[in-house]
C-alpha atoms as a PDB file:
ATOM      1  CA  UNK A   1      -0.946 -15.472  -3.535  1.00  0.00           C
ATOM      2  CA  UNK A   2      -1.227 -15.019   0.647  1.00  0.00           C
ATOM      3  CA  UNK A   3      -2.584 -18.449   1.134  1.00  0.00           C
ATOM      4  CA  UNK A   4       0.927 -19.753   2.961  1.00  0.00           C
ATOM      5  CA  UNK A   5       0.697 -16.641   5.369  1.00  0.00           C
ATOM      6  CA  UNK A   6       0.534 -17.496   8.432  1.00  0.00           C
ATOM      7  CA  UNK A   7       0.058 -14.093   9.744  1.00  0.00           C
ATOM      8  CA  UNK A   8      -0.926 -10.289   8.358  1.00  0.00           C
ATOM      9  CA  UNK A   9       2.812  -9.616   8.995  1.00  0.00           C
ATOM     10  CA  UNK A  10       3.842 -12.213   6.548  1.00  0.00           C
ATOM     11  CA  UNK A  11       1.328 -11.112   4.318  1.00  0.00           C
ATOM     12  CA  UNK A  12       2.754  -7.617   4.518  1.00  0.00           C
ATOM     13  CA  UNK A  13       6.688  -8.408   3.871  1.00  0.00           C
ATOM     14  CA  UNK A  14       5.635 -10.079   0.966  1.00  0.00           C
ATOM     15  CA  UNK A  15       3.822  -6.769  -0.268  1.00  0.00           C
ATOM     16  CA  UNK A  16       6.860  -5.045   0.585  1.00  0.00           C
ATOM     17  CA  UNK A  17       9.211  -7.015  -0.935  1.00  0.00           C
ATOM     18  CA  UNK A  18       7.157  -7.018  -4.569  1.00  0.00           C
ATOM     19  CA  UNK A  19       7.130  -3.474  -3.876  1.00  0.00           C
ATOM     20  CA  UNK A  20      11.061  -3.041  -3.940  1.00  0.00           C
ATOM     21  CA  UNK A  21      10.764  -5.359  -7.062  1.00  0.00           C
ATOM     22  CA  UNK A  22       9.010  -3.049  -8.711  1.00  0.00           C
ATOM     23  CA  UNK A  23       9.771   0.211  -8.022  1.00  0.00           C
ATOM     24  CA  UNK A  24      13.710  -1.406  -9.288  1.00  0.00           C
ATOM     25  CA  UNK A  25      12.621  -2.583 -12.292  1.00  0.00           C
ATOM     26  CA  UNK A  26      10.845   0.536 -13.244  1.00  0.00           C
ATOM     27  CA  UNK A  27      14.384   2.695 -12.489  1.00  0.00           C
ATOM     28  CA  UNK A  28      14.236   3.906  -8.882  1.00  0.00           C
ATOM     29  CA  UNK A  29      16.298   3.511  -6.005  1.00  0.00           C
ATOM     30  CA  UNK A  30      15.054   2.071  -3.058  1.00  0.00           C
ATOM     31  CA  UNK A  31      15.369   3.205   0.977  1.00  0.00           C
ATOM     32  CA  UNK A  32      13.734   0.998   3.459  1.00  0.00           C
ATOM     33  CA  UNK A  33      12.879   3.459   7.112  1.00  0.00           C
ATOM     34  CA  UNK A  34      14.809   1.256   9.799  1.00  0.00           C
ATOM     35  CA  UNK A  35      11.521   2.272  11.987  1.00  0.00           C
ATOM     36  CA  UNK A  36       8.398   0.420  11.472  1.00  0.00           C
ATOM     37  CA  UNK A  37       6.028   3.084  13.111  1.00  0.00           C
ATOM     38  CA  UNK A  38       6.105   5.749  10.219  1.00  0.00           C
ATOM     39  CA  UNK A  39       3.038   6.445   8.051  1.00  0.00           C
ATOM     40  CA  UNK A  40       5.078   5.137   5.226  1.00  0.00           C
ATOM     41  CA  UNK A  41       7.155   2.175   4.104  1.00  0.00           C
ATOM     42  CA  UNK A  42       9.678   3.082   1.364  1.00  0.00           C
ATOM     43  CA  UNK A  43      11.244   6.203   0.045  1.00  0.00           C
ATOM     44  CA  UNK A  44      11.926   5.546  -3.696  1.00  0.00           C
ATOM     45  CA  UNK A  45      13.989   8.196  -5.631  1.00  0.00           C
ATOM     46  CA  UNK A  46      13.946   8.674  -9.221  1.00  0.00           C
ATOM     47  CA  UNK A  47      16.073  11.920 -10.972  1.00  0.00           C
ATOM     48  CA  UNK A  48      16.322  13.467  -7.853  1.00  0.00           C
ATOM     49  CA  UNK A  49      12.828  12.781  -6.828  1.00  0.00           C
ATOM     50  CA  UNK A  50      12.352  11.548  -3.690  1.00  0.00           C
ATOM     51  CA  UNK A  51       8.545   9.994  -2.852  1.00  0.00           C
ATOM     52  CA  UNK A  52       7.111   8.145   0.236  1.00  0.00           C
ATOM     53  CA  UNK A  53       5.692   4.773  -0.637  1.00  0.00           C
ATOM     54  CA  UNK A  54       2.549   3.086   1.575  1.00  0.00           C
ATOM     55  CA  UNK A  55       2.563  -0.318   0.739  1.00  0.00           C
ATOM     56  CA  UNK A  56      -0.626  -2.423   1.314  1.00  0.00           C
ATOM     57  CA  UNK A  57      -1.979  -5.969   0.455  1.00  0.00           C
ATOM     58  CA  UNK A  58      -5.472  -7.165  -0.098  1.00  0.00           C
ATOM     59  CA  UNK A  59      -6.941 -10.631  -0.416  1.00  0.00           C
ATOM     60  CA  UNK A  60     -10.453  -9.223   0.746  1.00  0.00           C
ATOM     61  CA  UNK A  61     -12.541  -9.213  -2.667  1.00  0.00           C
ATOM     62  CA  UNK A  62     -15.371  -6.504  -2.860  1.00  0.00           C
ATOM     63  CA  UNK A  63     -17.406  -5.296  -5.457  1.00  0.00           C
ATOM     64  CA  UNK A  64     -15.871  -6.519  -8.082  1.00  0.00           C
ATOM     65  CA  UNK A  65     -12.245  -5.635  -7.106  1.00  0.00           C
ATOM     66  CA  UNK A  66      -9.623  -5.466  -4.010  1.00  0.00           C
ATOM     67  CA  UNK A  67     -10.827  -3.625  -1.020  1.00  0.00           C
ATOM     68  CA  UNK A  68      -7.697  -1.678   0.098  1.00  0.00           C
ATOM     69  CA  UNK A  69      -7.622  -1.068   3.873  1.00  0.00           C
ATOM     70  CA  UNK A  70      -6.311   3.013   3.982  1.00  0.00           C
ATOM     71  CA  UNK A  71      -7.144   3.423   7.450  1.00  0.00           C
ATOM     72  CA  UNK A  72      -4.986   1.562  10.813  1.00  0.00           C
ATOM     73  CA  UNK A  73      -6.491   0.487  13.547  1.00  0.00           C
ATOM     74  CA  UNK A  74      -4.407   0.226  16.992  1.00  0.00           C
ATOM     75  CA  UNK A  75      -5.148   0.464  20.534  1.00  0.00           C
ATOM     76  CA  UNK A  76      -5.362  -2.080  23.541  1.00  0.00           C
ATOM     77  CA  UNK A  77      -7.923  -3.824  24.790  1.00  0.00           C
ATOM     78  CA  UNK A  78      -9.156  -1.001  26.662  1.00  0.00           C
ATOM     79  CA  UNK A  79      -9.377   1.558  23.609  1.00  0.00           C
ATOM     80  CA  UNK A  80      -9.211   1.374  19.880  1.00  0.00           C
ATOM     81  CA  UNK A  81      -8.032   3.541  17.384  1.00  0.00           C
ATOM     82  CA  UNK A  82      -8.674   4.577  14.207  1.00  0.00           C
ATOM     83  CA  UNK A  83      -6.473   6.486  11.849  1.00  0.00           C
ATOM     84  CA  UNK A  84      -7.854   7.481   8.775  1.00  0.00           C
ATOM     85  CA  UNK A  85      -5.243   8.622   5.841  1.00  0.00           C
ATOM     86  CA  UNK A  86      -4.365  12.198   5.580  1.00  0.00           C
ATOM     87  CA  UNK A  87      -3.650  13.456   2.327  1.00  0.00           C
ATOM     88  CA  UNK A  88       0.328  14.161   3.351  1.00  0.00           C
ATOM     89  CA  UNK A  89       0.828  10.680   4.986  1.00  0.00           C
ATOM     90  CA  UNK A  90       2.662   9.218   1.610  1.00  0.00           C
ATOM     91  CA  UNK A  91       3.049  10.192  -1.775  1.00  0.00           C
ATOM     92  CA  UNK A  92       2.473   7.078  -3.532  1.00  0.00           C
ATOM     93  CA  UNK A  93       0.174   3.723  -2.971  1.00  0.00           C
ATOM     94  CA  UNK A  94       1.755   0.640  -4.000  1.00  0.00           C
ATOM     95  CA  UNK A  95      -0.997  -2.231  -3.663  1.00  0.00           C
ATOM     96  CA  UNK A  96      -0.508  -6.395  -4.047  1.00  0.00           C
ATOM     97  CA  UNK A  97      -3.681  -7.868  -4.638  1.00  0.00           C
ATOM     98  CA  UNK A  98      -4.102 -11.753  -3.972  1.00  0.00           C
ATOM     99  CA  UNK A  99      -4.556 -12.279  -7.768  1.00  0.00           C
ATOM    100  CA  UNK A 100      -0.780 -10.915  -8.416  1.00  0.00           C
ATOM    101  CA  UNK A 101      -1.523  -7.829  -9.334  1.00  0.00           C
ATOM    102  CA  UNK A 102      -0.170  -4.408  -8.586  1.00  0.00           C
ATOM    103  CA  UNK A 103      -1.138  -0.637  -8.522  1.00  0.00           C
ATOM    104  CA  UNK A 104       1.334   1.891  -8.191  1.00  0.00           C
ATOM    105  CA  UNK A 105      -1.390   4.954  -7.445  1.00  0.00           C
ATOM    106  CA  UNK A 106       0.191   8.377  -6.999  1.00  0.00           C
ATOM    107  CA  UNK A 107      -2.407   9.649  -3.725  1.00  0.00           C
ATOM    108  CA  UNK A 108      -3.447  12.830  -5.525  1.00  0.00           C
ATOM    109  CA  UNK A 109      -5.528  10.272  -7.501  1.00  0.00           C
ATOM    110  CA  UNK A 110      -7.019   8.690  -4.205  1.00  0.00           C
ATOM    111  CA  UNK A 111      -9.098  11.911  -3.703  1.00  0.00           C
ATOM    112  CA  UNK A 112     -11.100  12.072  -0.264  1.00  0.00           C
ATOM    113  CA  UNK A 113     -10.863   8.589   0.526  1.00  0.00           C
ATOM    114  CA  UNK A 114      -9.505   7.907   4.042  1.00  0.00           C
ATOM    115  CA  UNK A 115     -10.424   4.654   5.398  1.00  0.00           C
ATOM    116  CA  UNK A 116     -10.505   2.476   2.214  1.00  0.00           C
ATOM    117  CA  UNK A 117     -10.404   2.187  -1.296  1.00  0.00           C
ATOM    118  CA  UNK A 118     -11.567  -0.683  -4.120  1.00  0.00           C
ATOM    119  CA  UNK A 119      -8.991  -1.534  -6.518  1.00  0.00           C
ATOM    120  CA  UNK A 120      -9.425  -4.441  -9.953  1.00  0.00           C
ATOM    121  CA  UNK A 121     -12.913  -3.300 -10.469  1.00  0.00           C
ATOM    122  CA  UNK A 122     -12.402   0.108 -12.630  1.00  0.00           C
ATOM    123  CA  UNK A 123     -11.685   3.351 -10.909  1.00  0.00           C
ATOM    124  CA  UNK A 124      -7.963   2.392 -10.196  1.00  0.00           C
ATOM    125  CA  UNK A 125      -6.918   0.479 -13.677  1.00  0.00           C
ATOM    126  CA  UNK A 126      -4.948   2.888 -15.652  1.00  0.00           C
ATOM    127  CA  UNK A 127      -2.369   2.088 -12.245  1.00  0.00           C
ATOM    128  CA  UNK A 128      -1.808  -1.157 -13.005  1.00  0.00           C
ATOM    129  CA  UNK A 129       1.355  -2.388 -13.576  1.00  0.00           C
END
Protein backbone atom coordinates (compact mmCIF):
# COMPACT_ATOMS: atom_id res chain seq x y z
CA UNK A 1 0.00 0.00 0.00
CA UNK A 2 3.04 2.77 0.94
CA UNK A 3 5.35 1.42 -1.64
CA UNK A 4 4.97 4.83 -4.00
CA UNK A 5 5.82 6.99 -0.81
CA UNK A 6 8.41 8.79 -1.23
CA UNK A 7 8.52 10.09 2.21
CA UNK A 8 6.86 9.27 5.94
CA UNK A 9 4.82 12.46 5.20
CA UNK A 10 3.29 10.94 2.17
CA UNK A 11 2.84 7.90 3.92
CA UNK A 12 0.96 9.78 6.61
CA UNK A 13 -1.63 11.90 4.32
CA UNK A 14 -2.54 8.82 2.89
CA UNK A 15 -3.42 7.43 6.50
CA UNK A 16 -5.22 10.50 7.01
CA UNK A 17 -7.10 10.67 4.15
CA UNK A 18 -8.47 6.75 4.57
CA UNK A 19 -9.13 7.97 7.91
CA UNK A 20 -11.71 10.75 6.80
CA UNK A 21 -13.01 7.91 4.47
CA UNK A 22 -13.90 6.06 7.09
CA UNK A 23 -14.95 7.76 9.87
CA UNK A 24 -17.72 9.29 6.75
CA UNK A 25 -18.83 6.22 5.78
CA UNK A 26 -19.48 5.00 9.23
CA UNK A 27 -21.80 8.45 9.94
CA UNK A 28 -19.50 11.07 11.47
CA UNK A 29 -18.55 14.39 10.61
CA UNK A 30 -15.19 15.24 10.06
CA UNK A 31 -12.84 18.46 11.38
CA UNK A 32 -9.33 18.55 10.23
CA UNK A 33 -6.99 20.99 13.18
CA UNK A 34 -5.49 23.70 10.69
CA UNK A 35 -2.25 23.12 13.09
CA UNK A 36 -0.11 20.20 12.53
CA UNK A 37 1.63 20.24 16.05
CA UNK A 38 -1.38 18.89 18.18
CA UNK A 39 -1.32 15.42 19.77
CA UNK A 40 -4.16 14.62 17.51
CA UNK A 41 -5.25 14.66 13.88
CA UNK A 42 -9.06 14.74 13.48
CA UNK A 43 -12.00 15.60 15.62
CA UNK A 44 -14.90 13.37 14.38
CA UNK A 45 -18.43 14.05 15.83
CA UNK A 46 -21.15 11.66 15.93
CA UNK A 47 -24.78 12.64 17.92
CA UNK A 48 -23.20 15.28 19.56
CA UNK A 49 -20.10 13.41 20.37
CA UNK A 50 -17.14 14.96 19.73
CA UNK A 51 -13.71 12.55 19.84
CA UNK A 52 -10.00 13.27 19.00
CA UNK A 53 -8.65 10.96 16.36
CA UNK A 54 -4.58 9.92 16.23
CA UNK A 55 -4.07 8.63 13.01
CA UNK A 56 -1.02 6.35 12.35
CA UNK A 57 0.36 4.05 9.52
CA UNK A 58 2.48 0.99 9.71
CA UNK A 59 4.29 -1.00 7.05
CA UNK A 60 6.80 -2.35 9.80
CA UNK A 61 5.60 -6.13 10.27
CA UNK A 62 6.28 -7.66 13.82
CA UNK A 63 5.24 -10.59 15.44
CA UNK A 64 2.82 -11.58 13.47
CA UNK A 65 1.03 -8.20 13.00
CA UNK A 66 1.62 -4.22 12.46
CA UNK A 67 3.90 -2.61 14.91
CA UNK A 68 2.16 0.75 15.62
CA UNK A 69 4.63 3.52 16.53
CA UNK A 70 2.56 5.38 19.78
CA UNK A 71 5.44 7.27 20.83
CA UNK A 72 7.17 10.67 18.63
CA UNK A 73 10.41 11.26 18.49
CA UNK A 74 11.72 15.02 17.80
CA UNK A 75 14.65 16.98 18.65
CA UNK A 76 17.79 18.34 16.70
CA UNK A 77 20.83 17.04 16.20
CA UNK A 78 21.99 18.07 19.45
CA UNK A 79 19.08 16.38 21.58
CA UNK A 80 16.34 13.90 20.98
CA UNK A 81 13.11 13.48 22.27
CA UNK A 82 10.86 11.08 23.15
CA UNK A 83 7.19 11.40 23.82
CA UNK A 84 5.48 8.55 24.96
CA UNK A 85 1.40 8.61 24.72
CA UNK A 86 -0.51 9.81 27.64
CA UNK A 87 -3.71 8.35 28.20
CA UNK A 88 -5.62 11.97 27.43
CA UNK A 89 -3.59 12.69 24.20
CA UNK A 90 -6.66 11.34 21.82
CA UNK A 91 -9.66 9.50 22.23
CA UNK A 92 -9.54 7.23 19.41
CA UNK A 93 -6.63 5.29 17.27
CA UNK A 94 -7.31 5.02 13.73
CA UNK A 95 -4.45 2.72 12.17
CA UNK A 96 -3.64 1.90 8.12
CA UNK A 97 -1.65 -1.03 7.92
CA UNK A 98 0.37 -1.70 4.58
CA UNK A 99 -1.92 -4.73 3.89
CA UNK A 100 -5.13 -2.25 3.64
CA UNK A 101 -6.37 -2.73 6.66
CA UNK A 102 -7.78 -0.54 9.36
CA UNK A 103 -8.40 -0.36 13.20
CA UNK A 104 -10.50 2.13 14.62
CA UNK A 105 -9.32 1.40 18.54
CA UNK A 106 -11.09 3.54 21.13
CA UNK A 107 -7.57 4.25 23.62
CA UNK A 108 -9.29 2.98 26.76
CA UNK A 109 -8.60 -0.37 25.01
CA UNK A 110 -4.80 0.50 24.45
CA UNK A 111 -4.24 0.09 28.26
CA UNK A 112 -0.59 1.09 29.51
CA UNK A 113 0.99 1.05 26.30
CA UNK A 114 2.93 4.25 25.51
CA UNK A 115 5.54 3.84 23.00
CA UNK A 116 4.01 1.14 20.72
CA UNK A 117 1.52 -1.26 20.06
CA UNK A 118 1.13 -4.62 17.59
CA UNK A 119 -1.88 -4.65 15.58
CA UNK A 120 -3.13 -7.93 12.73
CA UNK A 121 -1.76 -10.47 15.06
CA UNK A 122 -4.76 -10.86 17.78
CA UNK A 123 -5.03 -8.48 20.66
CA UNK A 124 -6.46 -5.61 18.43
CA UNK A 125 -8.97 -7.68 15.92
CA UNK A 126 -12.39 -7.14 17.19
CA UNK A 127 -11.24 -3.18 15.81
CA UNK A 128 -11.05 -4.01 12.53
CA UNK A 129 -12.98 -2.46 10.14
Amino acid sequence: MFEECKTRTDQGNIGEIRAIYEFTKLGYVVCKPLTNNNKYDLVVEKNGSMKRVSVKTSRYSRRGGYGVQLSTNGGNTKLNTINRRKCDDFDILFVLTDDDCCYVIPTDSLGEAECSIVVGATKYNEFKI
